[in-house]
PDB file of N, CA and C in Angstrom:
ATOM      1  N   UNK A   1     -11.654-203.465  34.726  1.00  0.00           N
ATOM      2  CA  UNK A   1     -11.777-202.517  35.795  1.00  0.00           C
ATOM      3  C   UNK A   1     -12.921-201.567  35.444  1.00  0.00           C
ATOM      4  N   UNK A   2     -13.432-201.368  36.505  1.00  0.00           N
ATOM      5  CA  UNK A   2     -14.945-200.512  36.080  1.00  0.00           C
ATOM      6  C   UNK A   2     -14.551-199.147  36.871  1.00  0.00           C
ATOM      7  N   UNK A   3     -15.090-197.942  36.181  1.00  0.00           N
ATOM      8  CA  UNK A   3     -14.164-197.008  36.639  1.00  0.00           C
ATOM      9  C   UNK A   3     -15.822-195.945  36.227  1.00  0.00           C
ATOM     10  N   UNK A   4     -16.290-195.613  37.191  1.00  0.00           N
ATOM     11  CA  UNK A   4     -17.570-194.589  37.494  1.00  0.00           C
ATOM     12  C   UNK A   4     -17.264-192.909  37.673  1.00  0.00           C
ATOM     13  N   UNK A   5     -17.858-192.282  36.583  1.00  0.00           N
ATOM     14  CA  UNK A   5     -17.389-190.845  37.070  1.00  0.00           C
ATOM     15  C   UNK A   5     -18.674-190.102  36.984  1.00  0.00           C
ATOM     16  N   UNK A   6     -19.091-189.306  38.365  1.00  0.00           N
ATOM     17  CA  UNK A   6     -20.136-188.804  38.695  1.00  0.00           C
ATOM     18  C   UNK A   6     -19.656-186.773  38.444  1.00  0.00           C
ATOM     19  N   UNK A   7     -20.149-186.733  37.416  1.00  0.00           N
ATOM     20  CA  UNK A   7     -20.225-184.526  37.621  1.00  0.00           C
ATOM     21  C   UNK A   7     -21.273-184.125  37.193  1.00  0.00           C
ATOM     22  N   UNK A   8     -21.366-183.347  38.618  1.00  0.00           N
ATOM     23  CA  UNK A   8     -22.238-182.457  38.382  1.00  0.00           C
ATOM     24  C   UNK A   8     -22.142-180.597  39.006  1.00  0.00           C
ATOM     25  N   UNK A   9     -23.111-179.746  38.596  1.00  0.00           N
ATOM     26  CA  UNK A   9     -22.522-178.144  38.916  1.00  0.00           C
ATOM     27  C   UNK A   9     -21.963-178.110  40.586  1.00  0.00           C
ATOM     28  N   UNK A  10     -21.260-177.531  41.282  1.00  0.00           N
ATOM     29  CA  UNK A  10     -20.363-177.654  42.531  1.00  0.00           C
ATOM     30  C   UNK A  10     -21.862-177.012  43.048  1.00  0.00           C
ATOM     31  N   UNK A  11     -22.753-176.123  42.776  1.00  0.00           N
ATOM     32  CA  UNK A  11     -24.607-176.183  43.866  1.00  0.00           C
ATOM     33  C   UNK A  11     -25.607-177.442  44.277  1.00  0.00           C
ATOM     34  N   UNK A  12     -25.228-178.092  43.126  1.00  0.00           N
ATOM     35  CA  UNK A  12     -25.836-179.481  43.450  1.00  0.00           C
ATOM     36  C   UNK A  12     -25.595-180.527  44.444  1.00  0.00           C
ATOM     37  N   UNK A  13     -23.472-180.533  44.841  1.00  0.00           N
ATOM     38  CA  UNK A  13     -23.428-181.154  45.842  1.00  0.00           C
ATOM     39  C   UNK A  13     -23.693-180.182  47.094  1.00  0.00           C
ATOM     40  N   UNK A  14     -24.033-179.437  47.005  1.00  0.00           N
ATOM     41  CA  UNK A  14     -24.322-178.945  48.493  1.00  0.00           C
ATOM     42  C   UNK A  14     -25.990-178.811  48.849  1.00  0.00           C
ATOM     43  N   UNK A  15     -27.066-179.464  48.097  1.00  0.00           N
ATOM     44  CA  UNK A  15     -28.419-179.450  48.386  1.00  0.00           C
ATOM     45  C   UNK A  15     -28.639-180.237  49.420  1.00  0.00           C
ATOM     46  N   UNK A  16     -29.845-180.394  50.121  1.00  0.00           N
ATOM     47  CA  UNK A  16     -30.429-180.936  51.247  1.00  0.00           C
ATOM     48  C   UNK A  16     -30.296-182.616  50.664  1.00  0.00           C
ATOM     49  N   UNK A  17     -30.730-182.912  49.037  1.00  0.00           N
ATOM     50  CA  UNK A  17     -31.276-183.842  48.446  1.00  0.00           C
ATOM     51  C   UNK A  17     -30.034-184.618  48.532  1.00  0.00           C
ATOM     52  N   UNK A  18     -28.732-184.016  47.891  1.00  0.00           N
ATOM     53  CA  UNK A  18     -27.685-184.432  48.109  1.00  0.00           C
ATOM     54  C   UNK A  18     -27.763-184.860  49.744  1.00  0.00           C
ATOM     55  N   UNK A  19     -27.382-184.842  50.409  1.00  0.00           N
ATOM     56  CA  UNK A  19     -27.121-185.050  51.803  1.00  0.00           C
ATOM     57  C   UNK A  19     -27.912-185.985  51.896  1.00  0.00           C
ATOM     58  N   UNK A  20     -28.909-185.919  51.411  1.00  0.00           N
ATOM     59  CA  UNK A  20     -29.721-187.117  52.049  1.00  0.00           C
ATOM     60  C   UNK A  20     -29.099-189.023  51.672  1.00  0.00           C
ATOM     61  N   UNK A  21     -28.524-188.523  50.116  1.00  0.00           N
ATOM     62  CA  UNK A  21     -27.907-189.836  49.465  1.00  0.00           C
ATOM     63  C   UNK A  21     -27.011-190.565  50.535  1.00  0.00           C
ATOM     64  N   UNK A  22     -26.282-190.028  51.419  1.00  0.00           N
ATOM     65  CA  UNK A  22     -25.562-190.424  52.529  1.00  0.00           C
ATOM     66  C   UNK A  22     -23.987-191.054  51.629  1.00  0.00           C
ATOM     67  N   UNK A  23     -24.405-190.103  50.280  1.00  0.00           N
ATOM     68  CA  UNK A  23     -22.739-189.837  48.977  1.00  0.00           C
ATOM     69  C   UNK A  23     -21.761-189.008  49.696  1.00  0.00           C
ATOM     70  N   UNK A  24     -20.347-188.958  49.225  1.00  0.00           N
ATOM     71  CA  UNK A  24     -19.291-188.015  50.057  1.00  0.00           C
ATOM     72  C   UNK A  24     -19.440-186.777  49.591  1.00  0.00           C
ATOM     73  N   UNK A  25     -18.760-185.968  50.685  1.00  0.00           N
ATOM     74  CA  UNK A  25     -18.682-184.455  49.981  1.00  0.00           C
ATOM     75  C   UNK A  25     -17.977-184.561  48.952  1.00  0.00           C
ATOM     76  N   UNK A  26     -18.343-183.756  48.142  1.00  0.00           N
ATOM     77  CA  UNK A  26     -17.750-183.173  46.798  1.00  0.00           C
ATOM     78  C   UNK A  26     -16.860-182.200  46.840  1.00  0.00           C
ATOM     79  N   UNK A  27     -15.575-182.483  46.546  1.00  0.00           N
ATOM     80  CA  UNK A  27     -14.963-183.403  45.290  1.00  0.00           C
ATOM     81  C   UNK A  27     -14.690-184.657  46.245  1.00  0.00           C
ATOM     82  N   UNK A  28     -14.862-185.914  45.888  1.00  0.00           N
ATOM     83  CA  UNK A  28     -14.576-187.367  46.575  1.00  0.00           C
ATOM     84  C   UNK A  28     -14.012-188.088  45.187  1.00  0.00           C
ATOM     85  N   UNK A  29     -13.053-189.091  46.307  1.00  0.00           N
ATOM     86  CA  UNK A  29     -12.289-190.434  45.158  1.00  0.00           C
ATOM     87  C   UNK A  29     -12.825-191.335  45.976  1.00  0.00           C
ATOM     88  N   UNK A  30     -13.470-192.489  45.427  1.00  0.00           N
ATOM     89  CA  UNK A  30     -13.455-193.717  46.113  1.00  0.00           C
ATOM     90  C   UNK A  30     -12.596-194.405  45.042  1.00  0.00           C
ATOM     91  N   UNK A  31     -12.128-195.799  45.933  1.00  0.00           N
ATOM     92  CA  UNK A  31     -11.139-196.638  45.152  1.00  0.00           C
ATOM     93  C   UNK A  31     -12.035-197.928  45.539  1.00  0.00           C
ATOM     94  N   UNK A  32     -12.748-198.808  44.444  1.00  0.00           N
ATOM     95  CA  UNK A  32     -13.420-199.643  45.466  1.00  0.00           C
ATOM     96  C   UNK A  32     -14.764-199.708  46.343  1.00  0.00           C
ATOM     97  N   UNK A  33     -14.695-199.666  47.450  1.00  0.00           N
ATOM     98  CA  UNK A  33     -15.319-198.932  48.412  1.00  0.00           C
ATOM     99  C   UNK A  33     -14.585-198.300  49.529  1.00  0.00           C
ATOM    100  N   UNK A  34     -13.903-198.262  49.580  1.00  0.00           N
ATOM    101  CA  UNK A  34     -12.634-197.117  50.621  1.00  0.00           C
ATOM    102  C   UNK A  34     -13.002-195.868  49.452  1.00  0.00           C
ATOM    103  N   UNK A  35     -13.511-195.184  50.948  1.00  0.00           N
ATOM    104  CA  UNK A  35     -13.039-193.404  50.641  1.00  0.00           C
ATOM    105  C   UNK A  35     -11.958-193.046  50.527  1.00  0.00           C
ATOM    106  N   UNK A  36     -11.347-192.282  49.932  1.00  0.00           N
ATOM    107  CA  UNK A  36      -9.909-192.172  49.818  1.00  0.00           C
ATOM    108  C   UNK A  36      -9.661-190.440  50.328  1.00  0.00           C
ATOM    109  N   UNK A  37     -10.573-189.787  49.657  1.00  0.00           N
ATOM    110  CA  UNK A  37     -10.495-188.526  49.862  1.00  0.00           C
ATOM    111  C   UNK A  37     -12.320-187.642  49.763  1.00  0.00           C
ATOM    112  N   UNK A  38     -12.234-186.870  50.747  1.00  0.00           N
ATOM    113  CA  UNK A  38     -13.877-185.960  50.322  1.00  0.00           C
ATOM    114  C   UNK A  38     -13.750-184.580  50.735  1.00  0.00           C
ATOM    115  N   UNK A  39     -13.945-183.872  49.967  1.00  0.00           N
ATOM    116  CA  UNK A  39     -14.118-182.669  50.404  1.00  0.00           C
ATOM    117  C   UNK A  39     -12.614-181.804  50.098  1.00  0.00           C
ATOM    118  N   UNK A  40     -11.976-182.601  49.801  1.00  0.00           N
ATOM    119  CA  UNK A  40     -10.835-181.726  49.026  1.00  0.00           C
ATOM    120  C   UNK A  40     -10.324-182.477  47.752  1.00  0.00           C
ATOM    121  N   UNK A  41      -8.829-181.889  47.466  1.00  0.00           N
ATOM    122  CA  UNK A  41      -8.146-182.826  46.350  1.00  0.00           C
ATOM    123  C   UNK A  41      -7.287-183.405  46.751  1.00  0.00           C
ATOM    124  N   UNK A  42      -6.577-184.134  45.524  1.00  0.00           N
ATOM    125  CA  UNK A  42      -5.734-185.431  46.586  1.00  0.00           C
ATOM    126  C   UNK A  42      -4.290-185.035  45.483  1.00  0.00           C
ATOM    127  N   UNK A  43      -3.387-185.472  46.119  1.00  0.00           N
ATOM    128  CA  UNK A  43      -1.926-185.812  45.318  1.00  0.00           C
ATOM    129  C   UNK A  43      -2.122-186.779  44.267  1.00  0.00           C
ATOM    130  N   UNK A  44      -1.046-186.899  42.927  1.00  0.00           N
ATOM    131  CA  UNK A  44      -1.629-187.546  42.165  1.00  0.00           C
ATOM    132  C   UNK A  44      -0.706-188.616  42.895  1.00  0.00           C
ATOM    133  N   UNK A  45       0.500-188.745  43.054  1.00  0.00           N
ATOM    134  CA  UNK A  45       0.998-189.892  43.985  1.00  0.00           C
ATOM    135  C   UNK A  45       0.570-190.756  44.855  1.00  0.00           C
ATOM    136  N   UNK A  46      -0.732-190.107  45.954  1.00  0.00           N
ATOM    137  CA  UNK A  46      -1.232-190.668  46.919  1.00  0.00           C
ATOM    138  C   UNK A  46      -2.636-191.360  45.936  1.00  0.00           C
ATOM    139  N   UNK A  47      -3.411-190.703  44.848  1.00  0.00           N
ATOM    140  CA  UNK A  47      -4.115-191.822  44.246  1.00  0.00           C
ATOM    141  C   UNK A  47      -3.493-192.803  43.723  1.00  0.00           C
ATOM    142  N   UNK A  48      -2.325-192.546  42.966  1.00  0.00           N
ATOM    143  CA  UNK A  48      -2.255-194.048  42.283  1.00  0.00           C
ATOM    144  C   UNK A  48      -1.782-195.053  43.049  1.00  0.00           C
ATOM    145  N   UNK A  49      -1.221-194.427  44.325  1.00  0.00           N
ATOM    146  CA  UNK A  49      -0.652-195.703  45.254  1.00  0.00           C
ATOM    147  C   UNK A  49      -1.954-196.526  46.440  1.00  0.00           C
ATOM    148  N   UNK A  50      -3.013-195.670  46.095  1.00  0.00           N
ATOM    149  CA  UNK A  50      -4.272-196.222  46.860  1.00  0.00           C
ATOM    150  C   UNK A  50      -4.852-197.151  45.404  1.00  0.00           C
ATOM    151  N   UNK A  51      -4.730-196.701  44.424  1.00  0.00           N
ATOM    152  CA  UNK A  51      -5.274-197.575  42.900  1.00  0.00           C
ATOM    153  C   UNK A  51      -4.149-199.012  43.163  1.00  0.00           C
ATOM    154  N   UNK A  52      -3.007-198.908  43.369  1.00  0.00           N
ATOM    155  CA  UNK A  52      -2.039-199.832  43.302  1.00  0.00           C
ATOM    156  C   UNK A  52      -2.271-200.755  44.130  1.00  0.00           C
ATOM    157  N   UNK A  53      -2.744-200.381  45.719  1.00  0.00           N
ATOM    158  CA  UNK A  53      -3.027-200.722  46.565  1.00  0.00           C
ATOM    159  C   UNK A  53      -4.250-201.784  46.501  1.00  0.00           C
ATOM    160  N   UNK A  54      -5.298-201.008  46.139  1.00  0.00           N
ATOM    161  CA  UNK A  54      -6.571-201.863  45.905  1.00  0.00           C
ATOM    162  C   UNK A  54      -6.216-202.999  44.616  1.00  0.00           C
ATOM    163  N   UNK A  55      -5.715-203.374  43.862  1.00  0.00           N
ATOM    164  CA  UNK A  55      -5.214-203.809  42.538  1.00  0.00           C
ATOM    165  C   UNK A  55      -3.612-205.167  43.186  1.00  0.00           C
ATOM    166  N   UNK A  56      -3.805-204.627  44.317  1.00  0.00           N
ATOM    167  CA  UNK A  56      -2.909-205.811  44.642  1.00  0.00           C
ATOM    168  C   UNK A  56      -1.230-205.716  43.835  1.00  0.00           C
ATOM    169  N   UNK A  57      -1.474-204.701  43.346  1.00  0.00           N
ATOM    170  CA  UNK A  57       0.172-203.998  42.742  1.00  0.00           C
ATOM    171  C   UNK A  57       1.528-203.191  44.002  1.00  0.00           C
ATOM    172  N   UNK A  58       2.606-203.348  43.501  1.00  0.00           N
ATOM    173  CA  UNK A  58       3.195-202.678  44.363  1.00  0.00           C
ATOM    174  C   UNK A  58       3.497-201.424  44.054  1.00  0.00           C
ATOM    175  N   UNK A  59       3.247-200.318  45.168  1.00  0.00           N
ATOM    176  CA  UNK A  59       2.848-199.050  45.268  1.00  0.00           C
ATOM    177  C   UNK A  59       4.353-198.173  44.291  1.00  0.00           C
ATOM    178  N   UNK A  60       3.889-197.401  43.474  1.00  0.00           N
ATOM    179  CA  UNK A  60       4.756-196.608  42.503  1.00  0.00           C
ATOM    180  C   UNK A  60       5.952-195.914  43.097  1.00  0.00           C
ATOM    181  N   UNK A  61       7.332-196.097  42.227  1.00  0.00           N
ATOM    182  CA  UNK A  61       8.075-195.040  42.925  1.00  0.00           C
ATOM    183  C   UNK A  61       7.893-193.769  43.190  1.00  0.00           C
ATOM    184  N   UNK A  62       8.413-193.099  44.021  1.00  0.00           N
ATOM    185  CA  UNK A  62       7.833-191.719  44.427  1.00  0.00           C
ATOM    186  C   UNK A  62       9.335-191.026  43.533  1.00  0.00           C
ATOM    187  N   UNK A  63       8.214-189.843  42.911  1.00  0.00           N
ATOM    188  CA  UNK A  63       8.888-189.040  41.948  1.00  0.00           C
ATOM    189  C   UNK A  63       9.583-188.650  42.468  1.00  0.00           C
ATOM    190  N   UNK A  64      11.026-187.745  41.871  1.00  0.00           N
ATOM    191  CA  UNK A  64      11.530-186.833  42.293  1.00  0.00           C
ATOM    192  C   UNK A  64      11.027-185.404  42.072  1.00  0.00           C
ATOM    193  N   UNK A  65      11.427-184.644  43.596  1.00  0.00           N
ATOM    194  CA  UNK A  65      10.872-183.640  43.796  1.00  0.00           C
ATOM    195  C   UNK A  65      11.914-182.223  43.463  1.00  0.00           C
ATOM    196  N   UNK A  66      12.581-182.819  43.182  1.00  0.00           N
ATOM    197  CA  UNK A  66      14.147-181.256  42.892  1.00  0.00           C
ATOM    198  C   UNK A  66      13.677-181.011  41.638  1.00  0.00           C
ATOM    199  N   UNK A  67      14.445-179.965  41.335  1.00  0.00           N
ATOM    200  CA  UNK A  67      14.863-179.492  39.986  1.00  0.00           C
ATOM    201  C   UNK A  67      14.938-179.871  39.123  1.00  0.00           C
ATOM    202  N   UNK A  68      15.913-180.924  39.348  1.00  0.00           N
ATOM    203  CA  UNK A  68      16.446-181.687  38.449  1.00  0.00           C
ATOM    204  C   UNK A  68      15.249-182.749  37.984  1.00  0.00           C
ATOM    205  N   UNK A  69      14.677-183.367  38.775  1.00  0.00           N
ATOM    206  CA  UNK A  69      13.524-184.171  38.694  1.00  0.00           C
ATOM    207  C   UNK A  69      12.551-184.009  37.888  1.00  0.00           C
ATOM    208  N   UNK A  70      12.448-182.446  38.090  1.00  0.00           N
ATOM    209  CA  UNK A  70      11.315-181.841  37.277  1.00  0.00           C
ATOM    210  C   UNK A  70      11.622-181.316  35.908  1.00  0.00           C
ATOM    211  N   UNK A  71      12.925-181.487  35.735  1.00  0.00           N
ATOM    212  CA  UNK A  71      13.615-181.129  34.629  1.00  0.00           C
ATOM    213  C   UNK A  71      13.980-182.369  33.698  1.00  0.00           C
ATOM    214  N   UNK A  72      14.384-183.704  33.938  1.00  0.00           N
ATOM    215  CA  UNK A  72      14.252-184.773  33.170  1.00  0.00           C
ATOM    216  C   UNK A  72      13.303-186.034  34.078  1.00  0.00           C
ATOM    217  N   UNK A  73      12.000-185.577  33.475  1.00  0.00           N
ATOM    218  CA  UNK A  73      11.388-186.407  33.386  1.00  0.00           C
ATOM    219  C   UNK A  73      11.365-187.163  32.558  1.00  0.00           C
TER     220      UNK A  73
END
């Protein structure tokens, strides 16, 4: 799996030069070539089930969200 990570200062994605690349807004996930997310952040649930997705895996159980959940992990 080939796995690309692009950073750079948060002024840089907003230049003219940038824009011109016809790259996503920053912060972006691609999975693949599906955009997944641009311009904001994402759940870590909703990436790995788009990673699972592209990977031909079946999509992760969804955590628990109580107390308790968060208490025995």
């Amino acid at each position: 799996m080939k796995i690309e990570t692009t950073s750079k200062p948060f002024k840089e994605y907003r230049t003219e030069e940038y824009a011109k690349l016809g790259l996503p807004k920053a912060p972006a996930i691609m999975v693949g070539d599906e955009l997944i997310v641009q311009g904001c952040d994402i759940d870590e649930e909703k990436l790995e089930a788009a990673i699972c997705l592209h990977l031909g895996l079946p999509e992760p159980e969804p955590q628990k969200k109580g107390i308790l959940g968060r208490l025995f992990k």
